[in-house]
PDB file of N, CA and C in Angstrom:
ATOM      1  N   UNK A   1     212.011  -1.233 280.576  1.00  0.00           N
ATOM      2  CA  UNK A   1     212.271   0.178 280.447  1.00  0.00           C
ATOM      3  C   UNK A   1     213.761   0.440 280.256  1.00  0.00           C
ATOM      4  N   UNK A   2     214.671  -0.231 280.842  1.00  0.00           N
ATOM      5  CA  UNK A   2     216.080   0.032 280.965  1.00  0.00           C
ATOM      6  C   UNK A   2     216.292  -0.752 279.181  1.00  0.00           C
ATOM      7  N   UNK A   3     215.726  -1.496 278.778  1.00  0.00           N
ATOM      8  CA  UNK A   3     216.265  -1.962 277.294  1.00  0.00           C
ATOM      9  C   UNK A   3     215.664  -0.888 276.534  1.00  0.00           C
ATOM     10  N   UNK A   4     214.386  -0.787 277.017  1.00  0.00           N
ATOM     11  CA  UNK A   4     213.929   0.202 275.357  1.00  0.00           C
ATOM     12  C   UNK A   4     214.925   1.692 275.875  1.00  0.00           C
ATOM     13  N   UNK A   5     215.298   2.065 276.998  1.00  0.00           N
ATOM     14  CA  UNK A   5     215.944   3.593 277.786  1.00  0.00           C
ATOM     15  C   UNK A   5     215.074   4.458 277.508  1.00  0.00           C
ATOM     16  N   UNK A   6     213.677   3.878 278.355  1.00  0.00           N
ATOM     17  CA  UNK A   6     212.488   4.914 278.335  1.00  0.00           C
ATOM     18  C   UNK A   6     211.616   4.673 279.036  1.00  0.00           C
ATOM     19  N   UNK A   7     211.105   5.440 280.052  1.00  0.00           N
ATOM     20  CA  UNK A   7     209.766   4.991 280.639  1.00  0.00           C
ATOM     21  C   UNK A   7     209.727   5.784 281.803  1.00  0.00           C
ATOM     22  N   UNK A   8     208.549   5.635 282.337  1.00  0.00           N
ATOM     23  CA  UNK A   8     207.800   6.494 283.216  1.00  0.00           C
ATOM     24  C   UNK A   8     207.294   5.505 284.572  1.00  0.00           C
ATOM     25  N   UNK A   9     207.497   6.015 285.705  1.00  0.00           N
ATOM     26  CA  UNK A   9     207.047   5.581 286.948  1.00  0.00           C
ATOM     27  C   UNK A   9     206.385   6.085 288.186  1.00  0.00           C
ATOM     28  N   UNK A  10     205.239   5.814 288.255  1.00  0.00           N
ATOM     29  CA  UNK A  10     204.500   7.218 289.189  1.00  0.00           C
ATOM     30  C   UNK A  10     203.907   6.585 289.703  1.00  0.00           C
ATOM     31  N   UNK A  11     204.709   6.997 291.386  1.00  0.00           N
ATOM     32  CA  UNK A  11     203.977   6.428 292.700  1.00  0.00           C
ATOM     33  C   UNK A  11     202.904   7.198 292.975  1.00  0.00           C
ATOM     34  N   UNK A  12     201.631   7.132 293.813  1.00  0.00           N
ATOM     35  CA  UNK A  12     200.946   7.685 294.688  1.00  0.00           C
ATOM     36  C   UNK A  12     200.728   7.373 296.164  1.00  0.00           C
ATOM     37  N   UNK A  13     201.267   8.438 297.045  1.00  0.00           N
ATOM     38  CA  UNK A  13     201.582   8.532 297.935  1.00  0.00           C
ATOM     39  C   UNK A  13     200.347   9.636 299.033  1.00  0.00           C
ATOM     40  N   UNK A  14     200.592   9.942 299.980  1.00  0.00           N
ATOM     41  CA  UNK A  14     199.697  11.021 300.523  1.00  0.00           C
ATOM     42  C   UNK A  14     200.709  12.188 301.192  1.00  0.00           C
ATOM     43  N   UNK A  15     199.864  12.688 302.102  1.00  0.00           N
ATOM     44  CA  UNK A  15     200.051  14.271 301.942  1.00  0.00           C
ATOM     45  C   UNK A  15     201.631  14.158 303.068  1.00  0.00           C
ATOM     46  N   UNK A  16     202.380  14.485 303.111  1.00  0.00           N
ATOM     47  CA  UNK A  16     203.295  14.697 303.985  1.00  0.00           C
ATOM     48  C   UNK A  16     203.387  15.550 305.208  1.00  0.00           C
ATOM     49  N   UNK A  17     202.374  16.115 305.379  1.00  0.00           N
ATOM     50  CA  UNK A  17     202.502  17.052 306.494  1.00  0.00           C
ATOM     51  C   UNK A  17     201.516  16.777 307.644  1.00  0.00           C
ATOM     52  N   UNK A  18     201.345  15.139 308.353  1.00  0.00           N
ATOM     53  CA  UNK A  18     200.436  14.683 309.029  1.00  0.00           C
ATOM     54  C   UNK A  18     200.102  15.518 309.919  1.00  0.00           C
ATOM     55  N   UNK A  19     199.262  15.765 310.794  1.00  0.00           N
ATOM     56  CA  UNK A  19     199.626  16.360 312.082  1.00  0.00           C
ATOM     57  C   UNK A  19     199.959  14.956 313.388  1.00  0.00           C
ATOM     58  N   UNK A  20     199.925  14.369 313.414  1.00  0.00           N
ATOM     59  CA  UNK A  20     200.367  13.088 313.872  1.00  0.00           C
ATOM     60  C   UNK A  20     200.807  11.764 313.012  1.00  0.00           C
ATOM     61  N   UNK A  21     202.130  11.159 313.694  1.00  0.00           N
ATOM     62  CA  UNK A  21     202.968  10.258 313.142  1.00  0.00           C
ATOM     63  C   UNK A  21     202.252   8.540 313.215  1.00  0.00           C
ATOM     64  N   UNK A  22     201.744   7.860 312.211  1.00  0.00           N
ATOM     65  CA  UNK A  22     201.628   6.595 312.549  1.00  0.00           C
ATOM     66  C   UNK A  22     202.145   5.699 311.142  1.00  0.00           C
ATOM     67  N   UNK A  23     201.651   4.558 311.338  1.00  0.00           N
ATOM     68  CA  UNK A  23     202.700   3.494 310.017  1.00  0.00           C
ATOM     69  C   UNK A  23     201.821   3.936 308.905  1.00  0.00           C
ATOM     70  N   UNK A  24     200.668   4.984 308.388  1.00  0.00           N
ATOM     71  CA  UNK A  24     200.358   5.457 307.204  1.00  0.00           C
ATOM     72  C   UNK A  24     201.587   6.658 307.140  1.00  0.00           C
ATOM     73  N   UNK A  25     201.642   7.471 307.595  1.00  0.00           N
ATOM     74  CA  UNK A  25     202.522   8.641 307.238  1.00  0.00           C
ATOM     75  C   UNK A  25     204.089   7.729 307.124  1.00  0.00           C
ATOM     76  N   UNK A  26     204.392   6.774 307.746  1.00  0.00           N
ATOM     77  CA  UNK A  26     206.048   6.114 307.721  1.00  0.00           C
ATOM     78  C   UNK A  26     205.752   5.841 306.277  1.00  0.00           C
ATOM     79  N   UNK A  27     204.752   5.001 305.753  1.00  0.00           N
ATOM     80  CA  UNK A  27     204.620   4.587 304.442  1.00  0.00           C
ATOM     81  C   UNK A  27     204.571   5.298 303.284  1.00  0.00           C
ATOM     82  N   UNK A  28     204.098   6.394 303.467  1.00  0.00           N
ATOM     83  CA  UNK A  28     203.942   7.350 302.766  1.00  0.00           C
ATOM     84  C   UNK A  28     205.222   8.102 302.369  1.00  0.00           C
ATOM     85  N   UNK A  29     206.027   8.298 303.655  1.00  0.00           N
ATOM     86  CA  UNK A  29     207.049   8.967 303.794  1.00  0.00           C
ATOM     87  C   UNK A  29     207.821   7.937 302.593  1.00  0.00           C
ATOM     88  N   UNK A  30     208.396   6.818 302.848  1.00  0.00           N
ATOM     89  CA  UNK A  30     209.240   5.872 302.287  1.00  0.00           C
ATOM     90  C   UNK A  30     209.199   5.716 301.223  1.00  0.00           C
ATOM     91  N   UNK A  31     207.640   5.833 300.427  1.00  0.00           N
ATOM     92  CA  UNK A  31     206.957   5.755 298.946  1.00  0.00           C
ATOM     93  C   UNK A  31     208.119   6.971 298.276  1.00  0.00           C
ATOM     94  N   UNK A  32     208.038   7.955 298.917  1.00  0.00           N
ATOM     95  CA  UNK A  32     208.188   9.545 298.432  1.00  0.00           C
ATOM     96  C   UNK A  32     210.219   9.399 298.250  1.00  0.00           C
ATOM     97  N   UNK A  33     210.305   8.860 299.679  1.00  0.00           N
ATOM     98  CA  UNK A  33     212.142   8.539 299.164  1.00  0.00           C
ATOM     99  C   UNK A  33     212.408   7.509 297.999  1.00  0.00           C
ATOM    100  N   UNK A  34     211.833   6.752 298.041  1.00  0.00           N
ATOM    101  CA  UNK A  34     211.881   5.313 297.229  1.00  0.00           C
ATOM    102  C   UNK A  34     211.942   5.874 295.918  1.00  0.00           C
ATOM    103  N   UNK A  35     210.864   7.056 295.604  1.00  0.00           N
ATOM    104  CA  UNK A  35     210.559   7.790 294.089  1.00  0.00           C
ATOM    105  C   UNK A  35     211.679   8.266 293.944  1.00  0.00           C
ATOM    106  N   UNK A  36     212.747   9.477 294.938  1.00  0.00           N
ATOM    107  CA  UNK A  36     212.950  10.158 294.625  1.00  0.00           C
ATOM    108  C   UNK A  36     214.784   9.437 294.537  1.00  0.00           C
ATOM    109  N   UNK A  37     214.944   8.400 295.534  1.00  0.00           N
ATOM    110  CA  UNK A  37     216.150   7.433 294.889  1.00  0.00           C
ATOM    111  C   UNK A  37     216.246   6.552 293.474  1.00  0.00           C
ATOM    112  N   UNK A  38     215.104   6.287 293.573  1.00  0.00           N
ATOM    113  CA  UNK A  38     214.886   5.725 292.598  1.00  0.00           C
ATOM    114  C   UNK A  38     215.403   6.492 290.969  1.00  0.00           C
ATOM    115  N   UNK A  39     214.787   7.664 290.782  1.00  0.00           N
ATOM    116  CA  UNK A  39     215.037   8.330 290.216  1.00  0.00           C
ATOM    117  C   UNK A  39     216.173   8.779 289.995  1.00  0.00           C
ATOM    118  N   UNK A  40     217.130   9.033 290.713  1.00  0.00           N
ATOM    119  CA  UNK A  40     218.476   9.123 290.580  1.00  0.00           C
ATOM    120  C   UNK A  40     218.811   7.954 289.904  1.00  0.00           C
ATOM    121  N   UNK A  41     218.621   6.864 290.321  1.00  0.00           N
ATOM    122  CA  UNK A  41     219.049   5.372 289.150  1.00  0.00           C
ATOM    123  C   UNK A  41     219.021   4.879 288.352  1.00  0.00           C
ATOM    124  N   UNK A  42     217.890   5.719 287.944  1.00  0.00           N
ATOM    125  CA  UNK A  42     217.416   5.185 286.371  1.00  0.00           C
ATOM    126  C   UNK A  42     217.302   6.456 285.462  1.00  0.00           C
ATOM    127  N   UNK A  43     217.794   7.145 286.149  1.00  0.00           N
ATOM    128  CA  UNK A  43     217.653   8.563 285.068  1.00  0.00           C
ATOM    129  C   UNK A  43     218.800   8.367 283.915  1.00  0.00           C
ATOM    130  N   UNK A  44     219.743   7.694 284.147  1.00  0.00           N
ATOM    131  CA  UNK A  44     220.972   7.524 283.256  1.00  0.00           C
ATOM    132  C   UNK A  44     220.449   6.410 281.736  1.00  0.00           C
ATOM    133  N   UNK A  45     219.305   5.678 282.405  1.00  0.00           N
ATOM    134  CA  UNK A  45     218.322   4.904 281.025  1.00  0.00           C
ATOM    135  C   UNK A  45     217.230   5.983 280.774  1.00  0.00           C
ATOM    136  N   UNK A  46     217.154   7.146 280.792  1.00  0.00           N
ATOM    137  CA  UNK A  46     215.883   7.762 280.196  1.00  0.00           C
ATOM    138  C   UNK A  46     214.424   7.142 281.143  1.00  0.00           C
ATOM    139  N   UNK A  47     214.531   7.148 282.046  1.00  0.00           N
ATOM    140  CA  UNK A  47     213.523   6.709 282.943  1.00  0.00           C
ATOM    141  C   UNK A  47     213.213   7.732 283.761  1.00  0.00           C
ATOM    142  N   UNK A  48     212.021   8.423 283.854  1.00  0.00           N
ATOM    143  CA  UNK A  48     211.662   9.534 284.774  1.00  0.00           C
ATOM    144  C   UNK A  48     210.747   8.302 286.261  1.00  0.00           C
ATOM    145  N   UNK A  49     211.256   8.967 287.337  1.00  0.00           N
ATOM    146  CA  UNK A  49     210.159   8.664 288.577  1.00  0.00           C
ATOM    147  C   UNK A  49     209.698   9.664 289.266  1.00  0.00           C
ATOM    148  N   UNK A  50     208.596   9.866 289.513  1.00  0.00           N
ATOM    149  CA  UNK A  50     208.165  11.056 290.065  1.00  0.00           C
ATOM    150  C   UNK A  50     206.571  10.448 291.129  1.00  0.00           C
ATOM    151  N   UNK A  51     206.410  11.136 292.144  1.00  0.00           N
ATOM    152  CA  UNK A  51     205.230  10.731 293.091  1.00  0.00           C
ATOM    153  C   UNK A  51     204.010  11.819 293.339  1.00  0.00           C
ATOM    154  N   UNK A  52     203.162  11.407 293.073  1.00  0.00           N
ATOM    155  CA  UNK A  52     201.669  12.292 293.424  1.00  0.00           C
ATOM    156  C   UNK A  52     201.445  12.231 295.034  1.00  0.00           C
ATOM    157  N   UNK A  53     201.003  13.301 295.593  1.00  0.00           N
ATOM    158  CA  UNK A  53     200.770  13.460 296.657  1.00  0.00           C
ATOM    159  C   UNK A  53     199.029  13.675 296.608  1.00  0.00           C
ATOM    160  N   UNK A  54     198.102  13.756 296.512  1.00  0.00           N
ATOM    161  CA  UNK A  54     196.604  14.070 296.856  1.00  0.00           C
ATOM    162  C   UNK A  54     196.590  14.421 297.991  1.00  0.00           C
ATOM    163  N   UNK A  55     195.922  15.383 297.824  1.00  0.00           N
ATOM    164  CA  UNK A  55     195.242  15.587 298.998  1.00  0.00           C
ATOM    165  C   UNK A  55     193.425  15.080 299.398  1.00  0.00           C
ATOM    166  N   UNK A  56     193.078  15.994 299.876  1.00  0.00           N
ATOM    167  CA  UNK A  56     191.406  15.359 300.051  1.00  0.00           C
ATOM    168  C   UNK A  56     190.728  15.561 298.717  1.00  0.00           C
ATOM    169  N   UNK A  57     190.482  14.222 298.213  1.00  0.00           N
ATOM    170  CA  UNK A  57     189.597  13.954 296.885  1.00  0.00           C
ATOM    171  C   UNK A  57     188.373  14.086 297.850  1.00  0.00           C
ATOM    172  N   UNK A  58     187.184  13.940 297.072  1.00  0.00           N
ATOM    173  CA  UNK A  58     185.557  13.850 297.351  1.00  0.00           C
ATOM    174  C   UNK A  58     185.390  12.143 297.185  1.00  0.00           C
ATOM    175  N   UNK A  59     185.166  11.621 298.003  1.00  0.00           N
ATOM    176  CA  UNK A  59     184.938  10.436 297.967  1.00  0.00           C
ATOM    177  C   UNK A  59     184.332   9.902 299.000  1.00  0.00           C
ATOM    178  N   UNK A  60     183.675   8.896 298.949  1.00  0.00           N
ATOM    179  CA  UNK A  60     182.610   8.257 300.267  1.00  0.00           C
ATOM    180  C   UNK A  60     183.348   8.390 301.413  1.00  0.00           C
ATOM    181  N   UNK A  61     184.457   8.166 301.453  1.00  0.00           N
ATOM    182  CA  UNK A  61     185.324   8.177 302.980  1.00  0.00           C
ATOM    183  C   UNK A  61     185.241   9.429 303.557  1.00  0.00           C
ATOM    184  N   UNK A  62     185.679  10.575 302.439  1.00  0.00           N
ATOM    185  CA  UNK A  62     185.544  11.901 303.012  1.00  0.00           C
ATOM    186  C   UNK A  62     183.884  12.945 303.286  1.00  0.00           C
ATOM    187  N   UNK A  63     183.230  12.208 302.428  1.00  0.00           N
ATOM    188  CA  UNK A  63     181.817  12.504 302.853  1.00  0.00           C
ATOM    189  C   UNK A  63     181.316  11.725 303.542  1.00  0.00           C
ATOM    190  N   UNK A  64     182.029  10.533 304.250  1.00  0.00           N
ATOM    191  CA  UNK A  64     181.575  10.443 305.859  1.00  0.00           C
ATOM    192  C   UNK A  64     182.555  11.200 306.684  1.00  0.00           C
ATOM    193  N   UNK A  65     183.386  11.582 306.761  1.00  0.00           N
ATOM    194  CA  UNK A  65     184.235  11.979 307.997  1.00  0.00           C
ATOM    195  C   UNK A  65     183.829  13.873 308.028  1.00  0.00           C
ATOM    196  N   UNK A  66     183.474  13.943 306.367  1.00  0.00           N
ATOM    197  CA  UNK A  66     183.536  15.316 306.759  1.00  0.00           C
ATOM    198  C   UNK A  66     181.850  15.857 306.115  1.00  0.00           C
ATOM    199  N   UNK A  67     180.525  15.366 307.227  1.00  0.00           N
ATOM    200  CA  UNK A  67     179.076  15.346 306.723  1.00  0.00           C
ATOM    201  C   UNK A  67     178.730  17.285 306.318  1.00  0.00           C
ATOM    202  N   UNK A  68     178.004  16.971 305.587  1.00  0.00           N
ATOM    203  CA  UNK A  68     177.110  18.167 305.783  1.00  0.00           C
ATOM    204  C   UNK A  68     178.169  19.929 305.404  1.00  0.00           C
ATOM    205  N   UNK A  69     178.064  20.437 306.825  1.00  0.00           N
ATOM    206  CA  UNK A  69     178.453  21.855 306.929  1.00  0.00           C
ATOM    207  C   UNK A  69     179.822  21.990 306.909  1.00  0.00           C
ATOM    208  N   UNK A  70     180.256  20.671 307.464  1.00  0.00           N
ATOM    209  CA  UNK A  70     181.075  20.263 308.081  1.00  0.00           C
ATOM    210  C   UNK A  70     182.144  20.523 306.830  1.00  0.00           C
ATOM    211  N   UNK A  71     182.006  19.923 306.312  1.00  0.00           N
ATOM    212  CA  UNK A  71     182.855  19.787 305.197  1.00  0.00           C
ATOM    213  C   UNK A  71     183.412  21.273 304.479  1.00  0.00           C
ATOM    214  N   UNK A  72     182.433  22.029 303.967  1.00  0.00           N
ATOM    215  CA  UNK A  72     182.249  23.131 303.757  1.00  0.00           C
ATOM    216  C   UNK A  72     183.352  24.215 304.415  1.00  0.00           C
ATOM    217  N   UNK A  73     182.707  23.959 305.931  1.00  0.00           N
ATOM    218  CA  UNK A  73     183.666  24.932 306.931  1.00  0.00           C
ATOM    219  C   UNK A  73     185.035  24.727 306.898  1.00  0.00           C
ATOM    220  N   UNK A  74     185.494  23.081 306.553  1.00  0.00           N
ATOM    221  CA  UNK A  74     186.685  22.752 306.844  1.00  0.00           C
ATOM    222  C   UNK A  74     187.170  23.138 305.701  1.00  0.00           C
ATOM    223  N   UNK A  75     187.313  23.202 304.372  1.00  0.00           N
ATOM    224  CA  UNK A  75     187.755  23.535 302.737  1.00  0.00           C
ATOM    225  C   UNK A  75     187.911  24.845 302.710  1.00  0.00           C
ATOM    226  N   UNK A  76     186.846  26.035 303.501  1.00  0.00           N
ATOM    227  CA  UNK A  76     187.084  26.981 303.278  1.00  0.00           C
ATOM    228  C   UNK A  76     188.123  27.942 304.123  1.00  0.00           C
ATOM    229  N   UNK A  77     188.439  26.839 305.429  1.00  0.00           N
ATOM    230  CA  UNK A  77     189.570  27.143 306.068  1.00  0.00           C
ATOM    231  C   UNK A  77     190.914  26.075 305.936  1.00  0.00           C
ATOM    232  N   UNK A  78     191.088  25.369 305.440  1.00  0.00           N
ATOM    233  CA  UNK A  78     191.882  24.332 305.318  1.00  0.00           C
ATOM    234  C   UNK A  78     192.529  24.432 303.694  1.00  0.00           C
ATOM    235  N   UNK A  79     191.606  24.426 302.734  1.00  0.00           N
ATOM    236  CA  UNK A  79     192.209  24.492 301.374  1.00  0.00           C
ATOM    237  C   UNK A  79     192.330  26.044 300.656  1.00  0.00           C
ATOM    238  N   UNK A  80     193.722  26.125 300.104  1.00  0.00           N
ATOM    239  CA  UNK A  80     193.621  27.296 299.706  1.00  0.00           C
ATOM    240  C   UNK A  80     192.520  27.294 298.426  1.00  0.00           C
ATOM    241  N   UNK A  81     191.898  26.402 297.550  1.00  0.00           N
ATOM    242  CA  UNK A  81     191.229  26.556 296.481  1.00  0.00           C
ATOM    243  C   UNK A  81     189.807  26.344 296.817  1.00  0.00           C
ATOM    244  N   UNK A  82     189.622  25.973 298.222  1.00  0.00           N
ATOM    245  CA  UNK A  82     188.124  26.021 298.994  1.00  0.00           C
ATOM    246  C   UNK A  82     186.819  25.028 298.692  1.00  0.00           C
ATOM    247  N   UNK A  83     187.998  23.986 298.321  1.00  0.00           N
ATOM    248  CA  UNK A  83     187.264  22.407 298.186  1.00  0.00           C
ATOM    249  C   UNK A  83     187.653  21.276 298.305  1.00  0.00           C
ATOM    250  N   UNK A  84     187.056  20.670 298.596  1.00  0.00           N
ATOM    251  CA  UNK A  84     188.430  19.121 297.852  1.00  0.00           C
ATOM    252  C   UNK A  84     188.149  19.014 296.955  1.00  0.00           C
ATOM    253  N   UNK A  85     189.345  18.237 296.694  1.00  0.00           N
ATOM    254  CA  UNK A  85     189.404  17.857 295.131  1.00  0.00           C
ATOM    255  C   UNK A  85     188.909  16.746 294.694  1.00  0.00           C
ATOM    256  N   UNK A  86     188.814  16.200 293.060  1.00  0.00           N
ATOM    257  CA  UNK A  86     188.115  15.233 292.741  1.00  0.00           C
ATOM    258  C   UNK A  86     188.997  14.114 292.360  1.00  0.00           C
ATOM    259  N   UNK A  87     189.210  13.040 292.054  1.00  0.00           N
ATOM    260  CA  UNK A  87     189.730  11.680 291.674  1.00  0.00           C
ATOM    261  C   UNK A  87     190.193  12.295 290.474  1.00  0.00           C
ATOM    262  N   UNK A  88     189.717  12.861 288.759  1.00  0.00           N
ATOM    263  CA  UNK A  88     189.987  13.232 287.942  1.00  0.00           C
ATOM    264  C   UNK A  88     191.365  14.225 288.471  1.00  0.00           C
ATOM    265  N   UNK A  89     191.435  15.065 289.419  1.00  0.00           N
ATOM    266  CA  UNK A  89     192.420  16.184 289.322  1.00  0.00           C
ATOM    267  C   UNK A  89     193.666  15.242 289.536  1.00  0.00           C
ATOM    268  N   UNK A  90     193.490  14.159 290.272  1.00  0.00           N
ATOM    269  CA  UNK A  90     195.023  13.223 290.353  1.00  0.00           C
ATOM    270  C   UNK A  90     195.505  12.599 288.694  1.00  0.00           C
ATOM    271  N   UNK A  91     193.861  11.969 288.066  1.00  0.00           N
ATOM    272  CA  UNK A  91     194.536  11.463 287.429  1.00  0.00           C
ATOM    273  C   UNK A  91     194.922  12.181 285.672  1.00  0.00           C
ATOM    274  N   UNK A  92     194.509  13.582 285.854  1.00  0.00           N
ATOM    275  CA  UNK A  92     195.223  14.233 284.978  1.00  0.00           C
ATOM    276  C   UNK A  92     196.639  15.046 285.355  1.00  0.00           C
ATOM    277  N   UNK A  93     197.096  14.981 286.648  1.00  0.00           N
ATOM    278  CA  UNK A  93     198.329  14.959 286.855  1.00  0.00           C
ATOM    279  C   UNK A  93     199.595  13.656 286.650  1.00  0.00           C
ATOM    280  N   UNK A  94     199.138  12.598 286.741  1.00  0.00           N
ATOM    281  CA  UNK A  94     199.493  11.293 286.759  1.00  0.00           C
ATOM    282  C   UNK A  94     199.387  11.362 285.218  1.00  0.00           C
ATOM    283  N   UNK A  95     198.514  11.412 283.882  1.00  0.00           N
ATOM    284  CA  UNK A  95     198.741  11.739 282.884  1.00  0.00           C
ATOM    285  C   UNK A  95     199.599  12.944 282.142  1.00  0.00           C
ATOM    286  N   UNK A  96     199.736  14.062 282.679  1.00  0.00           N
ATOM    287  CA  UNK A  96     200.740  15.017 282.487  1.00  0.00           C
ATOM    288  C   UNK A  96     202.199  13.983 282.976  1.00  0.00           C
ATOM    289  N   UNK A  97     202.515  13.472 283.645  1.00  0.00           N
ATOM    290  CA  UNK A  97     203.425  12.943 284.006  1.00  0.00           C
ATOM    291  C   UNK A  97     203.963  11.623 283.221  1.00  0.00           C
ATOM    292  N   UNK A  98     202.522  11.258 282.919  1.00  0.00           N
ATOM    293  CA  UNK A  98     203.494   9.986 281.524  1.00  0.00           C
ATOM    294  C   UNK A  98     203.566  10.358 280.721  1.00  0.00           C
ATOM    295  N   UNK A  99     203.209  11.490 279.934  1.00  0.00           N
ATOM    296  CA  UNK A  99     203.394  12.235 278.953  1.00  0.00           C
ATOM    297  C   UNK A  99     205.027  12.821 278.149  1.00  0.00           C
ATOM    298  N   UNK A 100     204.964  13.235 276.945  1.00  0.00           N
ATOM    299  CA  UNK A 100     206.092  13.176 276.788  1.00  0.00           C
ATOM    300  C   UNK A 100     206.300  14.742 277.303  1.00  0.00           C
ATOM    301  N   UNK A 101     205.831  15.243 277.338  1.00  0.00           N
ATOM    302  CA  UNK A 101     205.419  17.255 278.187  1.00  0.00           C
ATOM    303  C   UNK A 101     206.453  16.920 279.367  1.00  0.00           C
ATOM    304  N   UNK A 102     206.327  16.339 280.175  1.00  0.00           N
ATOM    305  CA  UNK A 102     207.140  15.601 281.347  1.00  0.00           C
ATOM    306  C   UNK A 102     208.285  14.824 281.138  1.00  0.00           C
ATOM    307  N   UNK A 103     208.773  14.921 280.209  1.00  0.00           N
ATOM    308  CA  UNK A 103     210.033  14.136 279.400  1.00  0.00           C
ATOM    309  C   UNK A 103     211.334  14.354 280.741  1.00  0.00           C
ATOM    310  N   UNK A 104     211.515  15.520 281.114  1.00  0.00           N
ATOM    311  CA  UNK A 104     212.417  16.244 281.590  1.00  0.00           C
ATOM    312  C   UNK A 104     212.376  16.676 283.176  1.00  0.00           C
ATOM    313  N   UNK A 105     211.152  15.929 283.458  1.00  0.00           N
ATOM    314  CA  UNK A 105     210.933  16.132 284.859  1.00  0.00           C
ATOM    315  C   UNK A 105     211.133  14.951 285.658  1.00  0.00           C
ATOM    316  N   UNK A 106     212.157  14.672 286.843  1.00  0.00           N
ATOM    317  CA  UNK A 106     211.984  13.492 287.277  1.00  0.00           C
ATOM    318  C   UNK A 106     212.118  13.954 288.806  1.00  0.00           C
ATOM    319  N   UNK A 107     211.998  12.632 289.682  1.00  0.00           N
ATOM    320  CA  UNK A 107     212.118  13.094 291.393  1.00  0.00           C
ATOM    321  C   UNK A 107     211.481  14.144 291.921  1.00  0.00           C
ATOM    322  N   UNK A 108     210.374  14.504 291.125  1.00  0.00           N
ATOM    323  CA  UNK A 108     209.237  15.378 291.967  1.00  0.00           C
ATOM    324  C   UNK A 108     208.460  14.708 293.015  1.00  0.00           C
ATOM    325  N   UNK A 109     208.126  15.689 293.883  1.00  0.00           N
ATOM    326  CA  UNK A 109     207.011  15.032 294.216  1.00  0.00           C
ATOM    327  C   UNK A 109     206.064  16.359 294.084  1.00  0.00           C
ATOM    328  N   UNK A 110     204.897  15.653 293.748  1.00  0.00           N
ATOM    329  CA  UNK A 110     203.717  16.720 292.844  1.00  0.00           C
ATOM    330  C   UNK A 110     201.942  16.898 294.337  1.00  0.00           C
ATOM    331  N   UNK A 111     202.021  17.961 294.732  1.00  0.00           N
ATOM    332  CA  UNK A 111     200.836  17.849 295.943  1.00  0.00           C
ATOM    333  C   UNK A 111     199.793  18.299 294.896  1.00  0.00           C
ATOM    334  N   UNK A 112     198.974  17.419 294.790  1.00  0.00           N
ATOM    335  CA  UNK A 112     197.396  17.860 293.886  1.00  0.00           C
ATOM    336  C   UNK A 112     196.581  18.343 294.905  1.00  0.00           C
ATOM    337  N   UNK A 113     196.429  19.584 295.814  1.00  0.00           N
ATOM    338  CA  UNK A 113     195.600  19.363 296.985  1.00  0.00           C
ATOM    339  C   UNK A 113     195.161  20.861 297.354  1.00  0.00           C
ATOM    340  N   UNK A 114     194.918  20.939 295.692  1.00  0.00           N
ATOM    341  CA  UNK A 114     194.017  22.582 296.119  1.00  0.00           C
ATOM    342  C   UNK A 114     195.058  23.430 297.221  1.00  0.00           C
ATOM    343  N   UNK A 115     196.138  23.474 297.323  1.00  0.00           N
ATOM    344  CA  UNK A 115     196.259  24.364 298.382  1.00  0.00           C
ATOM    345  C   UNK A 115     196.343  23.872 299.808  1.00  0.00           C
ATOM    346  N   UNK A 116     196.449  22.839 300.182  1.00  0.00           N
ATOM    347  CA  UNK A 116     196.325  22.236 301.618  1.00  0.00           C
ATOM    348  C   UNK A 116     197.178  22.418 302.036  1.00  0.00           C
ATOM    349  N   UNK A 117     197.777  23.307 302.880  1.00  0.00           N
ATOM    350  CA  UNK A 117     199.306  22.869 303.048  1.00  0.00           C
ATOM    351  C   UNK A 117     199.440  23.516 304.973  1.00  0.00           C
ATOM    352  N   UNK A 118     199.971  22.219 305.369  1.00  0.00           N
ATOM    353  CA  UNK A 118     199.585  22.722 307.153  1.00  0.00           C
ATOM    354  C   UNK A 118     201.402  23.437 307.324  1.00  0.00           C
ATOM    355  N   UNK A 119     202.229  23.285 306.844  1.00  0.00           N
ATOM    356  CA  UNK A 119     203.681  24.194 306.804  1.00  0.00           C
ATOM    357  C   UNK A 119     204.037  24.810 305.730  1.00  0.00           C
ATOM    358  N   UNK A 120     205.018  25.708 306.057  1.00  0.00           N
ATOM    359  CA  UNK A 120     205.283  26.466 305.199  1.00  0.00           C
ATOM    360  C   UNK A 120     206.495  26.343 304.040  1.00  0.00           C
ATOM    361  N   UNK A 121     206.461  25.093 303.934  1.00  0.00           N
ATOM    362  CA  UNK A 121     207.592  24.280 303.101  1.00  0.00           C
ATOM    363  C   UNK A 121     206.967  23.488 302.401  1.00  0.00           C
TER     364      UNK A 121
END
């Protein structure tokens, strides 16, 4: 990337606003600095870095933890868009982002998460 002075780099990371601290949120956390130093370094070769955050996709993990009603109740108080989201919504953000549309965007970090947001920052 630094020879051709072009290219694209996109971490995926998770949501930043745990309500409790353990070595997933440290990791997560570090992913998100790593992008956003990173990016400062290579921006001078035409290199964008930028990190996806997801929130709750629909996936077997989350349709066990969150069965039935359950789920439902929690999206319609938890997500501002009143679902989780699907695997596709990450990876057409992650495609907007290698794109040349995104030419000019670097050191984001991008929350795909319907609205989840436990602070106000």
């Amino acid at each position: 990337m630094i020879e051709r002075r072009a290219g694209r780099v996109i971490s995926i990371s998770g949501t930043q606003e745990p309500d409790h601290v353990n070595a997933a949120a440290v990791a997560k956390a570090g992913l998100v600095v790593w992008s956003k130093g990173l990016s400062h370094q290579v921006g001078k070769y035409g290199i964008t870095v930028n990190c996806i955050e997801p929130g709750l996709l629909d996936t077997q993990q989350i349709r066990r933890l969150f069965p039935g009603e359950e789920r439902r109740r929690f999206a319609e108080r938890e997500i501002s868009l009143g679902d989780f989201g699907e695997p596709i919504h990450v990876a057409k953000a992650a495609t907007f982002l290698a794109s040349s549309a995104a030419s000019y965007i670097t050191g984001i970090v991008l929350p795909v998460d319907g609205g989840m947001r436990n602070a106000a920052f």
